[in-house]
Protein backbone atom coordinates (compact mmCIF):
# COMPACT_ATOMS: atom_id res chain seq x y z
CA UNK A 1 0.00 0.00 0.00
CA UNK A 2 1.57 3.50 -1.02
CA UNK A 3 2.22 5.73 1.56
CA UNK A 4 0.66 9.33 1.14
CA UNK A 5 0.57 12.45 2.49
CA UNK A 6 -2.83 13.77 3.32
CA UNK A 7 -4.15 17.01 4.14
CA UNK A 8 -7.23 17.49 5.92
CA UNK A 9 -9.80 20.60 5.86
CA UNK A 10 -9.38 20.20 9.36
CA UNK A 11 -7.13 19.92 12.15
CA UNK A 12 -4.00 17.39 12.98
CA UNK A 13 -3.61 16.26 16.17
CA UNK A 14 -1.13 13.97 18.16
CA UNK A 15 -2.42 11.27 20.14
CA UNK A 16 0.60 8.87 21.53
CA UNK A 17 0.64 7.36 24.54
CA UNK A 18 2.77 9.43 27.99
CA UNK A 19 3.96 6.97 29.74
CA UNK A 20 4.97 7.85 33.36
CA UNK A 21 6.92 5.89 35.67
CA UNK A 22 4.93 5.80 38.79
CA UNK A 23 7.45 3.72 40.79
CA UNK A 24 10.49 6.36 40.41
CA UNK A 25 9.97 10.01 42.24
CA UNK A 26 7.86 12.34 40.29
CA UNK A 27 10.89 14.99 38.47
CA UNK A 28 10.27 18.21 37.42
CA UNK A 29 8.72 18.51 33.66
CA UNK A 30 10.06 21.85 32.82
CA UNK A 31 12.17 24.75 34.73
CA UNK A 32 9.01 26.64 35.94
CA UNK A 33 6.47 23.84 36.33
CA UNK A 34 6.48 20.68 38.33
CA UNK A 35 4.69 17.23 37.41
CA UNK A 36 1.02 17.57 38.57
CA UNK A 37 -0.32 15.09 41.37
CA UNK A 38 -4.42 14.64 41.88
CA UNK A 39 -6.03 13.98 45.08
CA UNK A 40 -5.11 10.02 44.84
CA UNK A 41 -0.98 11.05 44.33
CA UNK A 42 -1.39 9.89 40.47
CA UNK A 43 0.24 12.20 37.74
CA UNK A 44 -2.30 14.53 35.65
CA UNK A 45 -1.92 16.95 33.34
CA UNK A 46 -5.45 18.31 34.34
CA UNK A 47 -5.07 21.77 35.42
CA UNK A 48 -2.40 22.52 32.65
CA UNK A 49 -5.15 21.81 30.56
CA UNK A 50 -8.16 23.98 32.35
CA UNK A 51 -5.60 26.56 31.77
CA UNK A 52 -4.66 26.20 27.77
CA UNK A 53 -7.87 24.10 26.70
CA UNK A 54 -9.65 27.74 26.36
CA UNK A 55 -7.48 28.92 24.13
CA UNK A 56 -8.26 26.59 21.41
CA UNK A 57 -10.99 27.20 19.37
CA UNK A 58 -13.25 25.16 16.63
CA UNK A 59 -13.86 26.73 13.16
CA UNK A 60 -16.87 26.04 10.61
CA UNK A 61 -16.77 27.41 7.45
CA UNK A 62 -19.38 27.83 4.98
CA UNK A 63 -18.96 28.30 1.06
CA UNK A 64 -20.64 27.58 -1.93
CA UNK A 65 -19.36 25.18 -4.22
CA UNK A 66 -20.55 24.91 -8.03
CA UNK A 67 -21.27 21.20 -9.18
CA UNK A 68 -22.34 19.51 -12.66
CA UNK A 69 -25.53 18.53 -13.05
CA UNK A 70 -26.95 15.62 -14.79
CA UNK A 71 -27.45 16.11 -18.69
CA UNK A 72 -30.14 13.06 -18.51
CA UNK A 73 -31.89 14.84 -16.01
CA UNK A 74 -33.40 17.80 -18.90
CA UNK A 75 -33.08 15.11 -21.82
CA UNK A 76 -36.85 15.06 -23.68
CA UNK A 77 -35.66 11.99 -24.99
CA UNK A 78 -35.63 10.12 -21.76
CA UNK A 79 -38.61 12.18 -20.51
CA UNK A 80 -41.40 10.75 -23.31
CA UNK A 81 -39.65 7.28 -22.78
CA UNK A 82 -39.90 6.81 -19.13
CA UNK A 83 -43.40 9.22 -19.36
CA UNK A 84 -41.09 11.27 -16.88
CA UNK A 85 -42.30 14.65 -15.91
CA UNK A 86 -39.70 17.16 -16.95
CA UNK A 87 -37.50 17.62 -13.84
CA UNK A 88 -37.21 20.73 -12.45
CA UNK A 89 -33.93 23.05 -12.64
CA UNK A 90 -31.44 22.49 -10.24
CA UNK A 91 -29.12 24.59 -8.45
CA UNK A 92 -25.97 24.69 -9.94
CA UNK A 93 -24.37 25.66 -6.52
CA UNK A 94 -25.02 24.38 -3.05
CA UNK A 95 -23.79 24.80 0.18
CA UNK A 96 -20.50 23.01 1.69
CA UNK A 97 -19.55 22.68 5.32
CA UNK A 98 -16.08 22.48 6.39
CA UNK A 99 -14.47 22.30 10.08
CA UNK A 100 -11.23 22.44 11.62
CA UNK A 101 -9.71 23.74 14.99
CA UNK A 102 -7.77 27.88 15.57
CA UNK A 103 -5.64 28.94 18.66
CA UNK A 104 -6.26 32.25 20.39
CA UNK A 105 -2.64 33.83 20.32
CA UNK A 106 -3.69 37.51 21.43
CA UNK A 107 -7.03 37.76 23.80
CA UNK A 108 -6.93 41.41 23.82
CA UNK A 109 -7.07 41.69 19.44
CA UNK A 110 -8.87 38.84 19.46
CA UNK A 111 -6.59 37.00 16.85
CA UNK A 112 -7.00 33.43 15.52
CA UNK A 113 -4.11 31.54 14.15
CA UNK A 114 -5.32 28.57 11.99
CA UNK A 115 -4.65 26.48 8.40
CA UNK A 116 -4.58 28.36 5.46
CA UNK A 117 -7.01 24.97 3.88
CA UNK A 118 -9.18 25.31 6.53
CA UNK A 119 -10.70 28.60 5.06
CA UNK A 120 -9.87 28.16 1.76
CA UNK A 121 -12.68 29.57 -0.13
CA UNK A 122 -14.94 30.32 2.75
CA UNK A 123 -17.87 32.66 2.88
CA UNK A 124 -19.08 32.44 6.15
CA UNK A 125 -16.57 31.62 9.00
CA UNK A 126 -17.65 30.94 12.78
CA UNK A 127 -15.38 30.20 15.56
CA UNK A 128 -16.86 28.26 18.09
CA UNK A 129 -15.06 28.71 21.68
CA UNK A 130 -14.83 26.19 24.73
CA UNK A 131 -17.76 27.60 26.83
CA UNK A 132 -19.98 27.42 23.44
CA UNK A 133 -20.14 30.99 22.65
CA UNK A 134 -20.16 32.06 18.21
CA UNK A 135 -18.61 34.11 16.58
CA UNK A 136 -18.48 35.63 13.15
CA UNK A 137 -14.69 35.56 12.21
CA UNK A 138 -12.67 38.08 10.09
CA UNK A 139 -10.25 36.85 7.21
CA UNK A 140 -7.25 39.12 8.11
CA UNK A 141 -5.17 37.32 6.11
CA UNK A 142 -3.70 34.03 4.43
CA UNK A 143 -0.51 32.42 3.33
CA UNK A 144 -0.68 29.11 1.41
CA UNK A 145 2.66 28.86 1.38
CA UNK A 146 2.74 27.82 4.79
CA UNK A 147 -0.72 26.93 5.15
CA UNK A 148 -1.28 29.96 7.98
CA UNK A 149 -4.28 31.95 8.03
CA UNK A 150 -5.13 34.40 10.60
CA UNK A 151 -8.79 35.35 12.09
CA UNK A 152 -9.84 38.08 14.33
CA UNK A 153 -13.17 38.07 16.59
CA UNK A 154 -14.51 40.32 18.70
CA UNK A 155 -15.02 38.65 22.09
CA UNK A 156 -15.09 39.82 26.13
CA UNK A 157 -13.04 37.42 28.07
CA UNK A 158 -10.94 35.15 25.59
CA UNK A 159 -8.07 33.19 27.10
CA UNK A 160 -4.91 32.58 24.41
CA UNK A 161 -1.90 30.52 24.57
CA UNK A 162 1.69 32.33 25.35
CA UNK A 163 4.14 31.36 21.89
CA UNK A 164 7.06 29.54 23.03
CA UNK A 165 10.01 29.00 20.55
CA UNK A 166 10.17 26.07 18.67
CA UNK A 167 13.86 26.95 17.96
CA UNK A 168 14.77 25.24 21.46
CA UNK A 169 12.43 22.18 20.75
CA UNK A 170 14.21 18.86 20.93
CA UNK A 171 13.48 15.03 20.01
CA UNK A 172 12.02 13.57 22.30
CA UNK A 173 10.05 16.84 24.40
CA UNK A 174 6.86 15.72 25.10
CA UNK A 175 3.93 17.62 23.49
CA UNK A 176 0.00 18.13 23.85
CA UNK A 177 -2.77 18.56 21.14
CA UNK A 178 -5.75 19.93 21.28
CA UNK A 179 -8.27 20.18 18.14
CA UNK A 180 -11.60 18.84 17.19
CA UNK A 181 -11.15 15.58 15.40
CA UNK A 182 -14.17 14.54 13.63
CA UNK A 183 -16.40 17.11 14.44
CA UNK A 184 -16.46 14.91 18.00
CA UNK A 185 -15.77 18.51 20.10
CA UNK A 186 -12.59 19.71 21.96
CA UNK A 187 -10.32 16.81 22.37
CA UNK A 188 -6.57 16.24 23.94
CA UNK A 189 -4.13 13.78 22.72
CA UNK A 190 -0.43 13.62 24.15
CA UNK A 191 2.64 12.61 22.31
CA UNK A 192 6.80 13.77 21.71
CA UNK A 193 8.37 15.22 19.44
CA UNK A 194 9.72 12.73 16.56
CA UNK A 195 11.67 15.04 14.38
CA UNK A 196 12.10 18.49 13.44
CA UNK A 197 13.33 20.18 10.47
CA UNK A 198 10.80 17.91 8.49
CA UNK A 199 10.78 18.92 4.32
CA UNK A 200 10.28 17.61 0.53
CA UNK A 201 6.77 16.28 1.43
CA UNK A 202 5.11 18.98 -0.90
CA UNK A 203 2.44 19.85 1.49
CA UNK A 204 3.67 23.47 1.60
CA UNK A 205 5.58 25.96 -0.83
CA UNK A 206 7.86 26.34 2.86
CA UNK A 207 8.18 23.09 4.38
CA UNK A 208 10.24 23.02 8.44
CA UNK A 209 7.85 21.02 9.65
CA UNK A 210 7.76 19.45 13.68
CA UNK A 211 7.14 15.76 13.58
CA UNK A 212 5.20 14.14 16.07
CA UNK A 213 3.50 10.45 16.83
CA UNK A 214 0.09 12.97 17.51
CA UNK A 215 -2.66 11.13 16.75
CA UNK A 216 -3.93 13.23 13.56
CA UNK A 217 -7.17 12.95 12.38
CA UNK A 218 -10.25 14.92 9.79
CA UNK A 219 -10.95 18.27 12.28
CA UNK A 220 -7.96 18.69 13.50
CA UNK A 221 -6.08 21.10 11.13
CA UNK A 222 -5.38 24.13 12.51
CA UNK A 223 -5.46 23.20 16.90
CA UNK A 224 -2.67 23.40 19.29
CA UNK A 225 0.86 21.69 19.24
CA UNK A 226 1.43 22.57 23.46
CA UNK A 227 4.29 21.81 25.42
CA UNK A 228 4.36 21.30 29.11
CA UNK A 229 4.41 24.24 30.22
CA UNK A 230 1.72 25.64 28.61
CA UNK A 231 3.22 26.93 25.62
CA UNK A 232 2.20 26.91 21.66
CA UNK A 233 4.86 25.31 19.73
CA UNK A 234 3.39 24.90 16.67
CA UNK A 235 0.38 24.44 14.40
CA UNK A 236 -0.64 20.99 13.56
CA UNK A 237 -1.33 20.96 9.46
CA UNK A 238 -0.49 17.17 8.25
CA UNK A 239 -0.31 13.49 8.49
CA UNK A 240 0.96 10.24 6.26
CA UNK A 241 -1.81 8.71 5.81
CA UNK A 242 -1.85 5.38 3.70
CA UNK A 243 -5.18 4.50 4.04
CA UNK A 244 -6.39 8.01 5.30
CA UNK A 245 -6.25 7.27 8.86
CA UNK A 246 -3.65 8.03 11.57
CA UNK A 247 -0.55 5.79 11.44
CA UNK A 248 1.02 8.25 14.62
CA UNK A 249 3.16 10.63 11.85
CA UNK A 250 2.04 13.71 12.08
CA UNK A 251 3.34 17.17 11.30
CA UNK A 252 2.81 21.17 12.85
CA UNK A 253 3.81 24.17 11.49
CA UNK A 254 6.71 25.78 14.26
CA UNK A 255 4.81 28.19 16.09
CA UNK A 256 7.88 30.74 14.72
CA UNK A 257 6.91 30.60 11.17
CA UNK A 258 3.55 30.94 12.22
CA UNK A 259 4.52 34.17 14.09
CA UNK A 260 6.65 35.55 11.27
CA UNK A 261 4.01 35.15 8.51
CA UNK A 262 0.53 36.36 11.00
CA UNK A 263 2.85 39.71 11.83
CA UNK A 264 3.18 40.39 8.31
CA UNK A 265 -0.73 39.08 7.56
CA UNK A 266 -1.39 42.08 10.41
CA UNK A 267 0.62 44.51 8.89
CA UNK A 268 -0.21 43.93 5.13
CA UNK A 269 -2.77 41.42 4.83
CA UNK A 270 -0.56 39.48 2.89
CA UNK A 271 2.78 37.83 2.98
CA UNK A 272 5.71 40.14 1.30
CA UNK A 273 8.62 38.07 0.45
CA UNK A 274 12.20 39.19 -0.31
CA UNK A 275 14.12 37.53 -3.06
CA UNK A 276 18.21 36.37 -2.51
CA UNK A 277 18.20 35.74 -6.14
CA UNK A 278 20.16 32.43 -6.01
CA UNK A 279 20.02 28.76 -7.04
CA UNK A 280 20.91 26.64 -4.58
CA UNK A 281 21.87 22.67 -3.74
CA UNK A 282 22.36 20.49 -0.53
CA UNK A 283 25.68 20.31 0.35
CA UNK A 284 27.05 16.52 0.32
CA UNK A 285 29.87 14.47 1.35
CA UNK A 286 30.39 14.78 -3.01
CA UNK A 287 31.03 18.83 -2.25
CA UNK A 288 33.36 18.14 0.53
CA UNK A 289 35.35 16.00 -1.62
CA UNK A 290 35.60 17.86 -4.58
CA UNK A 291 36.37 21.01 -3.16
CA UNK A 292 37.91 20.48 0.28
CA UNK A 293 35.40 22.32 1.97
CA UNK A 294 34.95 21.29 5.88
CA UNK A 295 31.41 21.46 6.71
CA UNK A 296 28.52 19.21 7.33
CA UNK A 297 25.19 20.91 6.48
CA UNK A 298 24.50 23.91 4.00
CA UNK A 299 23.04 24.81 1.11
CA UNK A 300 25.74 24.97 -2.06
CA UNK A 301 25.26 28.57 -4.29
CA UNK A 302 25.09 27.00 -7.53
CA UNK A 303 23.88 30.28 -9.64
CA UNK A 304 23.28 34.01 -8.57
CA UNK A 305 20.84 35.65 -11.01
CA UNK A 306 22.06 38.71 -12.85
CA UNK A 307 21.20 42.56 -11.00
CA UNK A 308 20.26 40.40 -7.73
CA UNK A 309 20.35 41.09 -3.78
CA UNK A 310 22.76 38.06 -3.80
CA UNK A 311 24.89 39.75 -6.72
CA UNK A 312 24.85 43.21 -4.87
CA UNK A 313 25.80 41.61 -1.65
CA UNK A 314 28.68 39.63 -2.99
CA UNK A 315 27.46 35.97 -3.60
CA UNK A 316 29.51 33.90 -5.52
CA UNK A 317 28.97 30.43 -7.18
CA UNK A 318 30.44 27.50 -5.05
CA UNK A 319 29.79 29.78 -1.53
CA UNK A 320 28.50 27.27 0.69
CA UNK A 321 25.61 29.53 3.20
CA UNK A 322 25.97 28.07 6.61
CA UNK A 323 23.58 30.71 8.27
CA UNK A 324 20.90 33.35 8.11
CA UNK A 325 20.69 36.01 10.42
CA UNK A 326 22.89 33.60 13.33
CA UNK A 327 20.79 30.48 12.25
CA UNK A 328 22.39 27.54 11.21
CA UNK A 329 20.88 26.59 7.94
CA UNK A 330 20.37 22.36 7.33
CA UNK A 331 20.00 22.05 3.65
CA UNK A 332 18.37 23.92 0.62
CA UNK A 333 14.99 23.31 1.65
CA UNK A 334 15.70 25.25 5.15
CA UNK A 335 17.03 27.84 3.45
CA UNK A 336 14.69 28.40 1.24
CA UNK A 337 12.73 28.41 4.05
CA UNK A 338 14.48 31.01 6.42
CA UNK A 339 14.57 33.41 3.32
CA UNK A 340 10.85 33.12 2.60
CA UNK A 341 9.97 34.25 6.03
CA UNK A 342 12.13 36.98 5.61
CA UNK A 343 10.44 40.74 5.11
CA UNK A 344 11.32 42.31 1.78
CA UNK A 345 13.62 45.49 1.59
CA UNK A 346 15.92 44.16 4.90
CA UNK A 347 19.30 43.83 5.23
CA UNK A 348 19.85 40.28 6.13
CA UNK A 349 23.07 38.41 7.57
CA UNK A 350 24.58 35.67 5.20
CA UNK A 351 27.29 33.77 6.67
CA UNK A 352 29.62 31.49 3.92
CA UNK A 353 32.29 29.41 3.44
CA UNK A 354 34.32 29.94 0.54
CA UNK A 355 37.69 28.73 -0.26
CA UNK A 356 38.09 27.62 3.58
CA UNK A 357 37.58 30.69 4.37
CA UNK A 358 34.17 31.76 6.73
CA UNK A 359 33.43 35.17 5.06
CA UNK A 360 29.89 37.25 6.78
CA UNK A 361 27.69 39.39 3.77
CA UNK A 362 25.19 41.70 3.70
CA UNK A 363 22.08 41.28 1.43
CA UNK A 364 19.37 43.28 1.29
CA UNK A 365 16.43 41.19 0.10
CA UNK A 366 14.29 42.59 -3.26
CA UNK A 367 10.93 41.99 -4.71
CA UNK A 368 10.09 38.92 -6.52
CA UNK A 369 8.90 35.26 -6.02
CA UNK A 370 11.05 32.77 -4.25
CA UNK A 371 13.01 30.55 -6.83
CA UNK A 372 12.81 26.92 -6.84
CA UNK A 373 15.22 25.55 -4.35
CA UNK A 374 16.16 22.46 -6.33
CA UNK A 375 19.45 21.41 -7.43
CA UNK A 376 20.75 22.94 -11.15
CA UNK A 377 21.86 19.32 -12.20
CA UNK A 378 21.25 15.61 -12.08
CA UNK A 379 23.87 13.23 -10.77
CA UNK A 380 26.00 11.67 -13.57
CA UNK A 381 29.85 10.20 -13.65
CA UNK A 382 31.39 12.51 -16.15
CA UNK A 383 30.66 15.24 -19.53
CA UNK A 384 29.72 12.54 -21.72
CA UNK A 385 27.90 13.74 -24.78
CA UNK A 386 29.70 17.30 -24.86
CA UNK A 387 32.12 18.98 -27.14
CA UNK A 388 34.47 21.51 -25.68
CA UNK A 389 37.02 23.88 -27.53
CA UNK A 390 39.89 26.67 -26.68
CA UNK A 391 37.82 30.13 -26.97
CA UNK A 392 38.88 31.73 -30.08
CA UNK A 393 38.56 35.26 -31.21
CA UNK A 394 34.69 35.97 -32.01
CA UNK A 395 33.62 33.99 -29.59
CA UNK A 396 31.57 36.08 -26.67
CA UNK A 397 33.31 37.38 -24.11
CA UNK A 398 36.57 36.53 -25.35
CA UNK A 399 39.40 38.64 -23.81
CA UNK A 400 37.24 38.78 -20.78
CA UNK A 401 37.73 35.95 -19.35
CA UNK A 402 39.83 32.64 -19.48
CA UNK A 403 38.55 29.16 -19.94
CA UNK A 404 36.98 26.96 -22.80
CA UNK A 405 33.61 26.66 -25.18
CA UNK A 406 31.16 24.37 -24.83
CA UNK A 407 29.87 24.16 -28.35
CA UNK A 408 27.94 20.86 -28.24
CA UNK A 409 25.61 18.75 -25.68
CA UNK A 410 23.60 16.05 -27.06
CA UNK A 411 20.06 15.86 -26.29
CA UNK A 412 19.50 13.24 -23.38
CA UNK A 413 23.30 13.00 -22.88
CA UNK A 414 24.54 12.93 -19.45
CA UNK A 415 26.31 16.34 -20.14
CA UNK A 416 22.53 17.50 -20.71
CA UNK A 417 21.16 16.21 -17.93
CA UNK A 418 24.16 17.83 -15.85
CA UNK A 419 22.40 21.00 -16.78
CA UNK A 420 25.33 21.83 -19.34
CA UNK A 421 24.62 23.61 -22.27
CA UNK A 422 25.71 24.67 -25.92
CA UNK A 423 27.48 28.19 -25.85
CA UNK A 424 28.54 27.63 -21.85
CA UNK A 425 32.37 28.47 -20.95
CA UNK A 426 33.70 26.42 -18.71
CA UNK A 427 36.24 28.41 -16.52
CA UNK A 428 37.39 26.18 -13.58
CA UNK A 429 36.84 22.65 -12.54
CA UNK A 430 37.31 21.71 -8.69
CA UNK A 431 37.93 25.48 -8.64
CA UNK A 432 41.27 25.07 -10.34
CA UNK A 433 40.94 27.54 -13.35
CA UNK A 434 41.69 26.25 -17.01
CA UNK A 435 42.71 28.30 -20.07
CA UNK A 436 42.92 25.39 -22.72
CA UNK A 437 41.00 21.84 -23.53
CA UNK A 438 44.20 20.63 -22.28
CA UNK A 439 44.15 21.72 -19.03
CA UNK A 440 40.41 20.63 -18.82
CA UNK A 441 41.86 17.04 -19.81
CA UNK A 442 44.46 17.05 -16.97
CA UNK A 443 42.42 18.16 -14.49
CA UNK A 444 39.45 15.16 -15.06
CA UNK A 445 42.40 12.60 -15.59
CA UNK A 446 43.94 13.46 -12.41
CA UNK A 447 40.60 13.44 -10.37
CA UNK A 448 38.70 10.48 -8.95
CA UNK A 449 35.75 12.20 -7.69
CA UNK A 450 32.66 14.33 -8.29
CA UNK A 451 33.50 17.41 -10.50
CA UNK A 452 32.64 20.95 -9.66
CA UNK A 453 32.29 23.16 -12.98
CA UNK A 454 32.31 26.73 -12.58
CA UNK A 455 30.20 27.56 -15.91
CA UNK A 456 30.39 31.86 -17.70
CA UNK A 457 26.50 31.34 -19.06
CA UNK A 458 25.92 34.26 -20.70
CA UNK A 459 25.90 37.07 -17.99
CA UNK A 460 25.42 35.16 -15.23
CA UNK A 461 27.96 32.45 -13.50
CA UNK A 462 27.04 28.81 -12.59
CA UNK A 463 28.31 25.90 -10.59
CA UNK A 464 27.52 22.80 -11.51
CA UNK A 465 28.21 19.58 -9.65
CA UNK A 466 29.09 16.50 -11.49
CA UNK A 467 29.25 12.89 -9.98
């Protein structure tokens, strides 16, 4: 049975079993709050829960949804044969209920943080709270890229969850979550944390999701991810599902990104994202070989696009980013991530290594949508299928730089699939630069390991990695 990743209209939740050792002393959970006792000396979580159980809130939402009607249902034909009255129009719209699960993150605004699929589309949106009273919401905002929408109401007397920081979450913390699964009314499930940094399931355009062994279930998108001491970690958005039922993976958006893109959905009503204006690749034990660089995670600069905030800033092909703004950065997908979040017109921190060097720039981020984070070439062993030559006069750019022509790739060769093209000058290879075929020739006979082209493409520069 294939194993797929399902999205509900509704909330995710985590339901996993907390096991507690009753014959060892009770410890402390957290720093500020100890392991609660009820009147028989057994562990509860009880009155964490009569204080953060307010806070979330379930959502309806109504919208009208166009459907096709029956041609056989206005044919005369099959009228006068079944003696059929003709059947009256029908509406070609109807109504459609959806439900899910919001936190309250600001009481005194009345603010609702939800999923971004929860609303989709929605005329008519109520938020339901814990002591039963309605409300008609306000669409403040929405970001499918990270499946966050934000709601306001106007309510006396709301109760919302403090945001912790899902930066200091670790495997293995345990969590709470609260939604409404199945339309079944407020419910708590408890579970830990099983990963973090979770991307490349293409739920989201900006994937860092928390995984958890949550029990997540239809009417749950949108509720609480809460640690022990009361705090909202994250938004619960996802599951694997192979038959569409819980199998314990589930996923929540960190309660940072969540913050990022709802201060932004106050401020603008949208999302505003800044551009680097680079192409980027994992880094991999390949890179480390090929061009001595010690690191372990990254994301590899393989192009910076012409009259770019990467170009302006300094960005070279081959960097290797190893943190935004003081972050650490995993892989491609987490930057990509980190950038998207970012507000446009800043000055942002970029730190890189480059020829063992650890060098700090300053980019100010510009207009424009995010570009695809995946690597520029496929994996191959060497530049089969391509012809190379020593520049000559005539040929572009000649006398501005040094290095050789590309001037064939055959179609489906593995030169083609590197991402190597007709017209490309190849100036370096493992960083060493060439001037002549020959040198090119030395260089690949004398190296036993993935290549690392650094490619003149017109009026932009491009690394590709070869295996």
């Amino acid at each position: 049975m294939s194993i797929l990743v399902s999205r509900f209209g509704h909330v995710l939740l985590a339901l996993c079993v907390l096991t507690i050792n009753l014959a060892t002393p009770v410890a402390s959970q957290t720093a500020d709050r100890p392991l609660y006792l009820n009147d028989d000396g057994l562990p509860t979580l009880a009155p964490l829960l009569i204080e953060v159980t307010p806070a979330v809130v379930n959502i309806s939402v109504e919208s009208l949804q166009s459907f096709e009607q029956n041609p056989l249902f206005n044919d005369p034909f099959f009228e006068r044969f079944f003696d059929l009255q003709p059947m009256p129009q029908m509406p070609q719209r109807r109504r459609h209920m959806n439900a899910g699960s919001g936190v309250i993150f600001d009481a005194e605004e009345g603010y609702v943080l939800t999923n971004h699929h929860v609303i989709e589309n929605g005329d008519r949106i109520v938020v339901t709270l814990k002591d039963q009273r309605q409300f008609d919401a306000e669409l403040i905002g929405s970001d499918a890229g990270t499946d966050i929408a934000l709601l306001k109401i106007k309510a006396e007397g709301l109760t919302a969850l403090e945001l912790g920081d899902s930066d200091r979450l670790q495997v293995g913390d345990y969590v709470l979550a609260i939604g409404n699964p199945f339309g079944l009314g407020q419910t708590v499930t408890s579970g830990i944390v099983s990963a973090l940094g979770r991307s490349g399931l293409n739920i989201e355009g900006y994937e860092d999701f928390i995984q958890t062994d949550a029990s997540i279930n239809p009417g749950n998108s949108g509720g609480a991810l809460v640690t022990l001491d009361g705090k909202l970690v994250g938004i619960n958005t996802a599951i694997i599902a192979p038959s569409g039922g819980n199998v314990g993976i589930g996923f929540a958006v960190p309660v940072n990104m969540a913050d990022a893109v709802s201060s932004q959905l106050i401020e603008f009503g949208e999302v505003q994202r800044g551009l680097l204006g680079v192409k980027i690749q994992d880094f991999t034990p390949d890179l480390t070989e090929a061009l001595g660089i010690d690191g372990e995670t990254g994301a590899m600069i393989t192009q910076v696009m012409p009259d770019s905030a990467a170009e302006a800033a300094g960005l070279q092909p081959g960097d290797l980013i190893v943190s935004v703004d003081g972050r650490p950065v995993i892989g491609s997908a987490d930057l990509r991530s980190q950038i998207g979040l970012k507000r446009l017109n800043r000055d942002i921190e970029i730190e890189v290594i480059r020829d063992g060097k650890t060098l700090t720039f300053t980019a100010r981020l510009r207009p424009g949508a995010q570009p695809d984070a995946a690597a520029d070439g496929r994996q191959i062993e060497r530049l089969s299928g391509a012809e190379v030559r020593d520049m000559q006069e005539g040929d572009p750019l000649f006398g501005q730089v040094s290095g050789i022509v590309v001037t064939r790739v055959d179609t489906d060769s593995r030169a083609a699939q590197a991402g190597l093209e007709a017209g490309d000058i190849i100036l370096a290879v493992n960083r060493v630069p060439i001037t002549s075929v020959s040198e090119f020739r030395e260089q690949l006979a004398a190296l036993d390991s993935a290549l690392a082209l650094t490619i003149q493409r017109g009026s932009a520069r491009i690394f590709l990695l070869i295996r």
